[in-house]
PDB file of N, CA and C in Angstrom:
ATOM      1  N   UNK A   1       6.784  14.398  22.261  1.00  0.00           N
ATOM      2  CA  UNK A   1       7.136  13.789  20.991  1.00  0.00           C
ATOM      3  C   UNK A   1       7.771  14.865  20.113  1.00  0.00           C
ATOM      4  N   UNK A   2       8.989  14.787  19.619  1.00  0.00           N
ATOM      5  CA  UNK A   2       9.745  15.860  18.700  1.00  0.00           C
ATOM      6  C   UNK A   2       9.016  15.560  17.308  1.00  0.00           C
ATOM      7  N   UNK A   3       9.015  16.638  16.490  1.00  0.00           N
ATOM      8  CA  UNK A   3       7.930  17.284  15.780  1.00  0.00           C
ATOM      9  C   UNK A   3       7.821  16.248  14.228  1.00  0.00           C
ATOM     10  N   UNK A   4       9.575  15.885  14.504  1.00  0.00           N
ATOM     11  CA  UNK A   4       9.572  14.879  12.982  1.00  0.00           C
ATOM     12  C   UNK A   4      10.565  13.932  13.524  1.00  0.00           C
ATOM     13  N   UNK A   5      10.142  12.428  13.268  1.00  0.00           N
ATOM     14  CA  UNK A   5      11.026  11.276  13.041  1.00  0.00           C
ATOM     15  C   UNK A   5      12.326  11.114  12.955  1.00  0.00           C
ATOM     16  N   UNK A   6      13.454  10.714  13.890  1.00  0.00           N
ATOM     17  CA  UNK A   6      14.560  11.304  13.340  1.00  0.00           C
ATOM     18  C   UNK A   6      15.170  10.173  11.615  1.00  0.00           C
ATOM     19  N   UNK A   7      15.892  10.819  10.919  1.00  0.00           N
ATOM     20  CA  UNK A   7      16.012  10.677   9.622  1.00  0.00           C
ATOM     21  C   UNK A   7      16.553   9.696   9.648  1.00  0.00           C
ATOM     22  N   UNK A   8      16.375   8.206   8.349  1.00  0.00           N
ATOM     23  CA  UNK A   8      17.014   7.677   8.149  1.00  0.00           C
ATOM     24  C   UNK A   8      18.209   7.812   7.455  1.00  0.00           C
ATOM     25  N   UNK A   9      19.420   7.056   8.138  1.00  0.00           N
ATOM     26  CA  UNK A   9      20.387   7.151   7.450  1.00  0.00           C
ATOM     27  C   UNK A   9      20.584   6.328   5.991  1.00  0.00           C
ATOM     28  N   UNK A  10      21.542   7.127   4.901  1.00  0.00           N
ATOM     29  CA  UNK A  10      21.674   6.727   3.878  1.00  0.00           C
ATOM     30  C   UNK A  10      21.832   5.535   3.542  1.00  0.00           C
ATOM     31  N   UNK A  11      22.667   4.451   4.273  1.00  0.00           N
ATOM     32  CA  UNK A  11      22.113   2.878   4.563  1.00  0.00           C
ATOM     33  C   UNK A  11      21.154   2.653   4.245  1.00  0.00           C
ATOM     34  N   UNK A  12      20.122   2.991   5.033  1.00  0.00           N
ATOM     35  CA  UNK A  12      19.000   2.245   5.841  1.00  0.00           C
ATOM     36  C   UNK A  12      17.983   2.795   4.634  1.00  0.00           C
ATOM     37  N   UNK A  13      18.099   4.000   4.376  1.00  0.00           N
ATOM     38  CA  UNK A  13      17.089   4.421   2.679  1.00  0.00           C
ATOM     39  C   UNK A  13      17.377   3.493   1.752  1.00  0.00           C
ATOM     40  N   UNK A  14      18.966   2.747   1.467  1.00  0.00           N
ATOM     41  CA  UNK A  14      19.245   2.077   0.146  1.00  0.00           C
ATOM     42  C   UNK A  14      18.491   0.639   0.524  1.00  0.00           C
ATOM     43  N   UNK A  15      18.595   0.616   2.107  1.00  0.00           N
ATOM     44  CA  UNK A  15      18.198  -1.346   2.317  1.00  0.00           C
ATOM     45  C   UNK A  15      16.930  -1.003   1.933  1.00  0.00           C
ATOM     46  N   UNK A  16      15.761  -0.387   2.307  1.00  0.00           N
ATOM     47  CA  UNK A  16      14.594  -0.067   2.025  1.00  0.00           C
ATOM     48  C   UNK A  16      14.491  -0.109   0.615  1.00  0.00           C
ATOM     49  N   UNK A  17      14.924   0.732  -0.178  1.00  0.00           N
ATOM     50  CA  UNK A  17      14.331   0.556  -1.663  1.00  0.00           C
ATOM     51  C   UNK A  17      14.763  -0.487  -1.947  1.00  0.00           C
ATOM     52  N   UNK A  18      16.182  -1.091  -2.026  1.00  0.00           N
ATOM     53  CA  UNK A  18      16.774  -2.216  -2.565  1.00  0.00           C
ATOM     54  C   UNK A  18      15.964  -3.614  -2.004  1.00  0.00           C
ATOM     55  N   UNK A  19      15.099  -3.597  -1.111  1.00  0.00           N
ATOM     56  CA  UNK A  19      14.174  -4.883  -0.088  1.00  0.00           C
ATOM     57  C   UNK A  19      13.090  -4.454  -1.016  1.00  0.00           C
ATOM     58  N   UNK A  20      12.549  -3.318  -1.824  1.00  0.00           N
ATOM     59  CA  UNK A  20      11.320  -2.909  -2.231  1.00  0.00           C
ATOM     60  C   UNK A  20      11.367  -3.640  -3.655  1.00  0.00           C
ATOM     61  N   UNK A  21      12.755  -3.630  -4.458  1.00  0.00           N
ATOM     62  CA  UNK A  21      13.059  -4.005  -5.933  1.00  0.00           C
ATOM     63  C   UNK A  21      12.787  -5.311  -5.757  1.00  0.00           C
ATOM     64  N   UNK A  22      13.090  -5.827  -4.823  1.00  0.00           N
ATOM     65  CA  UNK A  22      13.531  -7.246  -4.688  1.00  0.00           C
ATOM     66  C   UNK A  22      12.166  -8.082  -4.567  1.00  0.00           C
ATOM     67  N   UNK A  23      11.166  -7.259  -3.798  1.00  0.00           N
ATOM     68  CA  UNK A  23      10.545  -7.885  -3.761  1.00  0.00           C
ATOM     69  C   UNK A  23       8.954  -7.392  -4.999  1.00  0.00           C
ATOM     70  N   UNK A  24       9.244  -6.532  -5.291  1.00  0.00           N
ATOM     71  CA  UNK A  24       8.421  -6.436  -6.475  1.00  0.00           C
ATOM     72  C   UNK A  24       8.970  -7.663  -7.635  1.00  0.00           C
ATOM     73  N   UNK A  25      10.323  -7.802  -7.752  1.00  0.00           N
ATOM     74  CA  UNK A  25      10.750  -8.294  -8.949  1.00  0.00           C
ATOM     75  C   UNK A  25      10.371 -10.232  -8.498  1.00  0.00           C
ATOM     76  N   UNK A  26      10.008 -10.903  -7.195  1.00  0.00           N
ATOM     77  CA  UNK A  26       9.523 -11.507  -6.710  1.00  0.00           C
ATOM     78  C   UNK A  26       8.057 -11.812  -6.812  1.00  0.00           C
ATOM     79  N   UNK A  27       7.327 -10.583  -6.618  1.00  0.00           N
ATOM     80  CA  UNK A  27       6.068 -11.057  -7.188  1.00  0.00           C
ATOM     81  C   UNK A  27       5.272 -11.056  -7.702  1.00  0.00           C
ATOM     82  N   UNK A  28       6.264 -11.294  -9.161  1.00  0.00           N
ATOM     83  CA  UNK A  28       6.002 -10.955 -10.523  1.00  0.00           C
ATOM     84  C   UNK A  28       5.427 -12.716 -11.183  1.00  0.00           C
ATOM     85  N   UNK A  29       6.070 -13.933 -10.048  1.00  0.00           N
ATOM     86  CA  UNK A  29       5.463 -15.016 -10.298  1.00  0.00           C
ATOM     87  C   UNK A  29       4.032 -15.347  -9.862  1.00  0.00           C
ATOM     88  N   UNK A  30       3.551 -16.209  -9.884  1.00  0.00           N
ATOM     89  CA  UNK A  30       2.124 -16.245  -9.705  1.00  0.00           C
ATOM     90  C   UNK A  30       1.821 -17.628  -8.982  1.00  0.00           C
ATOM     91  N   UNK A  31       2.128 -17.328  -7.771  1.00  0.00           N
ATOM     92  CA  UNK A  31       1.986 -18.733  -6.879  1.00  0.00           C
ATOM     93  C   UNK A  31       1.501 -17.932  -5.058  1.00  0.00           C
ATOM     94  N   UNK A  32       1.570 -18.515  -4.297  1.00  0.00           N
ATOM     95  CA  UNK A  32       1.368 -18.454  -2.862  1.00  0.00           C
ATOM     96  C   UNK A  32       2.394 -17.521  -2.496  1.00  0.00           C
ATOM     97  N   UNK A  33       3.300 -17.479  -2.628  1.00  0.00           N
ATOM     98  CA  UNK A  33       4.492 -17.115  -2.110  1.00  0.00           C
ATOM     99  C   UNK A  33       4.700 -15.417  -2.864  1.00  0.00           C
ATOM    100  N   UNK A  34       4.383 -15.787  -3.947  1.00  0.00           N
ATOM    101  CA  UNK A  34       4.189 -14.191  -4.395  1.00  0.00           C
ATOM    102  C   UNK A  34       3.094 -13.325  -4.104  1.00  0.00           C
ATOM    103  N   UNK A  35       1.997 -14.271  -3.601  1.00  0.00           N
ATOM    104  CA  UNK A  35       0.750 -13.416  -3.240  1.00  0.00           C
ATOM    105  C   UNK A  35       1.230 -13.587  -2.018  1.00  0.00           C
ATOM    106  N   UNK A  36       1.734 -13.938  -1.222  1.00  0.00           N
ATOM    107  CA  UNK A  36       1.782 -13.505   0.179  1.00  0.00           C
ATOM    108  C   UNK A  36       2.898 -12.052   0.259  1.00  0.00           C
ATOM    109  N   UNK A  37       4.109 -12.309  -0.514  1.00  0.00           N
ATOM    110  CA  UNK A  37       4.958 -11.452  -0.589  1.00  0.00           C
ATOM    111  C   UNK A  37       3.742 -10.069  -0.908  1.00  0.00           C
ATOM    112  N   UNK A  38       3.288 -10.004  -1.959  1.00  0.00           N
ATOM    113  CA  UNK A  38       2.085  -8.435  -2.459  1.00  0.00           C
ATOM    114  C   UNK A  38       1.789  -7.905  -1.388  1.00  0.00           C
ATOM    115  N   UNK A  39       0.986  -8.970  -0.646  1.00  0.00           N
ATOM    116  CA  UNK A  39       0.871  -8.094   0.873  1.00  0.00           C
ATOM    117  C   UNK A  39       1.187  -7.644   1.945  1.00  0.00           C
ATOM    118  N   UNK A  40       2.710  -8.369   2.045  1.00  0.00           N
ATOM    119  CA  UNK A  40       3.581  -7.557   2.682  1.00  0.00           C
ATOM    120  C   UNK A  40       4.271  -6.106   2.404  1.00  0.00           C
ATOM    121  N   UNK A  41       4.430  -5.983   1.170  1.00  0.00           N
ATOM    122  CA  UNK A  41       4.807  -5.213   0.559  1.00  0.00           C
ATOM    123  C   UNK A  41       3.966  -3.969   0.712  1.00  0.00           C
ATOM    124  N   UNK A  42       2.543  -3.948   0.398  1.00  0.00           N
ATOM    125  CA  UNK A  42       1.203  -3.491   0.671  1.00  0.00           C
ATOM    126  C   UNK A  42       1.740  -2.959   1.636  1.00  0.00           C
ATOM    127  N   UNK A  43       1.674  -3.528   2.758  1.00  0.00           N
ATOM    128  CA  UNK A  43       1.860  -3.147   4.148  1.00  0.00           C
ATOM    129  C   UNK A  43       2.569  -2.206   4.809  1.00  0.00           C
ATOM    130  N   UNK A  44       4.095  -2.684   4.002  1.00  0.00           N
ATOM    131  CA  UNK A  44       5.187  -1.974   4.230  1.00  0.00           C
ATOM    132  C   UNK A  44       5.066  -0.405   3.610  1.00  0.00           C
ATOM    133  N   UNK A  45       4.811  -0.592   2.681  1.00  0.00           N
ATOM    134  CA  UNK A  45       4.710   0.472   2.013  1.00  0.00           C
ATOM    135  C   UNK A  45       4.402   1.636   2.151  1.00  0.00           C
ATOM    136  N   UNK A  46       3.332   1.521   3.201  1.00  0.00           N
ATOM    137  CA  UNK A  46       2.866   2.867   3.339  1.00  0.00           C
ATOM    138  C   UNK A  46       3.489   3.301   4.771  1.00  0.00           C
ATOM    139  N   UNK A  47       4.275   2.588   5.333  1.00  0.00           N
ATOM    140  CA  UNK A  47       5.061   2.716   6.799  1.00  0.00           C
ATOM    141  C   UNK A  47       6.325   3.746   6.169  1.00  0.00           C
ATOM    142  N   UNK A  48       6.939   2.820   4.892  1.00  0.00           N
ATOM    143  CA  UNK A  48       8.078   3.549   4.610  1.00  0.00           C
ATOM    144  C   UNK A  48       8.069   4.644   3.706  1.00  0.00           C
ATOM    145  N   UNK A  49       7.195   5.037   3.103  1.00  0.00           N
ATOM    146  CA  UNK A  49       6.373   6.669   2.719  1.00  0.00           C
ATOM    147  C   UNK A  49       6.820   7.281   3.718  1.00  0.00           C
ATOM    148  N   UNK A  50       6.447   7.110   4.883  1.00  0.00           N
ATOM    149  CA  UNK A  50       6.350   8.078   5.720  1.00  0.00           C
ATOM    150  C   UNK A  50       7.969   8.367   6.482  1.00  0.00           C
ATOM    151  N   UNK A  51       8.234   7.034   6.641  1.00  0.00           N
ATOM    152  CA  UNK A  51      10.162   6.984   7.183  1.00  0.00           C
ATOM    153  C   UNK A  51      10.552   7.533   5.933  1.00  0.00           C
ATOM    154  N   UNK A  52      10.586   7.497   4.990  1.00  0.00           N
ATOM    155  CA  UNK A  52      11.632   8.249   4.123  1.00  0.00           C
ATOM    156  C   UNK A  52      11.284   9.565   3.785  1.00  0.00           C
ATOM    157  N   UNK A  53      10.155  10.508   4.415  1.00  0.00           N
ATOM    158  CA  UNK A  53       9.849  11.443   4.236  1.00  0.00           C
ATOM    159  C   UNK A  53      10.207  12.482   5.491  1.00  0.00           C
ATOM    160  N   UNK A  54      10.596  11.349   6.609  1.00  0.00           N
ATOM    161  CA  UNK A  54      10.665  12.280   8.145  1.00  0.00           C
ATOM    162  C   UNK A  54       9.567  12.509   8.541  1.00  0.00           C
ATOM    163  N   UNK A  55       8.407  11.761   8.462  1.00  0.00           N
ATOM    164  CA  UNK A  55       7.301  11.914   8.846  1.00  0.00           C
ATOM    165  C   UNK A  55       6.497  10.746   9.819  1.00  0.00           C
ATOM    166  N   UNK A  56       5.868  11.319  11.146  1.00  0.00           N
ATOM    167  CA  UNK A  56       5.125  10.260  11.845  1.00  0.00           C
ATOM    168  C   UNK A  56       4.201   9.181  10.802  1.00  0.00           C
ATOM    169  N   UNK A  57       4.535   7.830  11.367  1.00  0.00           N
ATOM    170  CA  UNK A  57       3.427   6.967  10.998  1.00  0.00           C
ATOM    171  C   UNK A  57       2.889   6.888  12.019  1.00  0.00           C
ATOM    172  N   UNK A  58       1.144   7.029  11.443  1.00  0.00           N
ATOM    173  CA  UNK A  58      -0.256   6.845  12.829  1.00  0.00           C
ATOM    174  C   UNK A  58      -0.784   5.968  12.553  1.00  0.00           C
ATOM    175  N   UNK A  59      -0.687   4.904  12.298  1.00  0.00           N
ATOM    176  CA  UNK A  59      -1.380   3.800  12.016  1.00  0.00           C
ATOM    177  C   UNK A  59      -1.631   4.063  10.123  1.00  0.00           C
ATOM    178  N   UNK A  60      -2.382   3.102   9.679  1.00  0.00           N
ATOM    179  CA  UNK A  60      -3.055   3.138   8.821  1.00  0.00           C
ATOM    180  C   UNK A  60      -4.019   3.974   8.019  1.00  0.00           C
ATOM    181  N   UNK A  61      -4.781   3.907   9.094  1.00  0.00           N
ATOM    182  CA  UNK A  61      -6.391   5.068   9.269  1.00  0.00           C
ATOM    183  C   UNK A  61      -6.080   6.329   9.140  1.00  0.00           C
ATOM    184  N   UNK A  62      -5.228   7.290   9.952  1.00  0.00           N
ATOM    185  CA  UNK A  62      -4.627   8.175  10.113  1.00  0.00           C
ATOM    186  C   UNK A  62      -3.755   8.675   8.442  1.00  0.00           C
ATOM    187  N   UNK A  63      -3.106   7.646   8.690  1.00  0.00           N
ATOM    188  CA  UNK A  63      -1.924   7.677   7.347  1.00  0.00           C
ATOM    189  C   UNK A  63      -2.968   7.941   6.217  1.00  0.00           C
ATOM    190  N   UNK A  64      -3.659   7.006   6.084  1.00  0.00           N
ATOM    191  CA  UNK A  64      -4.596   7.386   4.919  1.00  0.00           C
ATOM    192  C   UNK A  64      -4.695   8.695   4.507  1.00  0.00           C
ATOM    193  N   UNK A  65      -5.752   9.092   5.728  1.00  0.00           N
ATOM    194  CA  UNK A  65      -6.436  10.346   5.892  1.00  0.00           C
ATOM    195  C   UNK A  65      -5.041  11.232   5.386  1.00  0.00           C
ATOM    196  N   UNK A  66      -4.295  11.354   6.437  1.00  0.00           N
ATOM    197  CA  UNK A  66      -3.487  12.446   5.702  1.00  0.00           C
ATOM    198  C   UNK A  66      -3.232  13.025   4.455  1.00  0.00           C
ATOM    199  N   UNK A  67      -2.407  10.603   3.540  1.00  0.00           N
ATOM    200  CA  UNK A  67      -2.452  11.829   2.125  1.00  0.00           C
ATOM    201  C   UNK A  67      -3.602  11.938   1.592  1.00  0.00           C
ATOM    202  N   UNK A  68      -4.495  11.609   2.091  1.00  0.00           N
ATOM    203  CA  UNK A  68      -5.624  12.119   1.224  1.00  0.00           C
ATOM    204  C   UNK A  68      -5.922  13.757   1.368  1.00  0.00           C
ATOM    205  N   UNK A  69      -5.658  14.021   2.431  1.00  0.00           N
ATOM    206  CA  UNK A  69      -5.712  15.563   2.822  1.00  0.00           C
ATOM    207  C   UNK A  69      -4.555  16.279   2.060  1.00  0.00           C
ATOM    208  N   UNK A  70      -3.358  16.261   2.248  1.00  0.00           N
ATOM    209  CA  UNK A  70      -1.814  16.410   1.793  1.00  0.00           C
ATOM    210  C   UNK A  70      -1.413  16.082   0.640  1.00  0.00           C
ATOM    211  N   UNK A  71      -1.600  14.746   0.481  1.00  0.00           N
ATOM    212  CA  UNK A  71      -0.702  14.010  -0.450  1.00  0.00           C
ATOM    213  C   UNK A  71      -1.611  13.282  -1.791  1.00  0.00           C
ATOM    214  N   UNK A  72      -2.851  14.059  -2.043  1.00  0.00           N
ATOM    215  CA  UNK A  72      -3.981  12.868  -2.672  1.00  0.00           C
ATOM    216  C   UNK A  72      -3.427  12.173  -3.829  1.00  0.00           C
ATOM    217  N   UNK A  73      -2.036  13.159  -4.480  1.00  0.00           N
ATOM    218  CA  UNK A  73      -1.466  12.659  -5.736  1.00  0.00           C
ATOM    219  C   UNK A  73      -1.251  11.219  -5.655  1.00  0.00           C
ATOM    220  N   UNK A  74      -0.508  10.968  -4.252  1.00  0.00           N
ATOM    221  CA  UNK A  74       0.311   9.592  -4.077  1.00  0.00           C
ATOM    222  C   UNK A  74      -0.907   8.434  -3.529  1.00  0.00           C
ATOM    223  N   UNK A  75      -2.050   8.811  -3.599  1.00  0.00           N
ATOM    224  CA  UNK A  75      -2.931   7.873  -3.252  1.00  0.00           C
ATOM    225  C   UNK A  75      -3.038   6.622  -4.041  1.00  0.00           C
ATOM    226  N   UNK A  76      -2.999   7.329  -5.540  1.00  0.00           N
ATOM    227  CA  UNK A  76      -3.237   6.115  -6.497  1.00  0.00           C
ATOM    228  C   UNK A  76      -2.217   5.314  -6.320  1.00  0.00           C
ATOM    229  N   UNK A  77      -1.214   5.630  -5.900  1.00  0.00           N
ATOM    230  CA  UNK A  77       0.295   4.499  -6.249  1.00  0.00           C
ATOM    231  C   UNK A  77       0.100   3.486  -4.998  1.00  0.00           C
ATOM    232  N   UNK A  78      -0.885   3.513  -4.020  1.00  0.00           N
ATOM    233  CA  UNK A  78      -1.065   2.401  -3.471  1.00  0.00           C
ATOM    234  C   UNK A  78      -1.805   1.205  -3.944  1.00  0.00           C
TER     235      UNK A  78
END
């Protein structure tokens, strides 16, 4: 396994945040559809921390742990 992720291209960083606006600004209503959207988002979120940093995602569990080890600043923003 090579040591870091290879990088996303500048595309693929703008679809990511621009899919992230979109869907925050989405579920800002208060129905099914916006609570389902939250937790996708949830989800995603901590996958693409790690793609836009060049960094392995290990699951969840793992990911955690890390920033909590590394990164504890960015804990709260989950």
């Amino acid at each position: 396994m090579p040591l870091n992720p290879a990088a996303l291209s500048a595309n693929e960083i703008q679809l990511r945040r621009t899919w992230c606006y979109k869907m925050l600004k989405r579920i800002s209503q208060r129905d099914i559809e916006a609570d389902y959207r939250r937790v996708w988002l949830l989800y995603t979120l901590l996958e693409d921390y790690f793609a836009l940093r060049q960094k392995w995602y290990l699951g969840s569990k793992e990911s955690w742990n890390w920033l909590k080890t590394y990164e504890h600043r960015y804990l709260h923003g989950f």
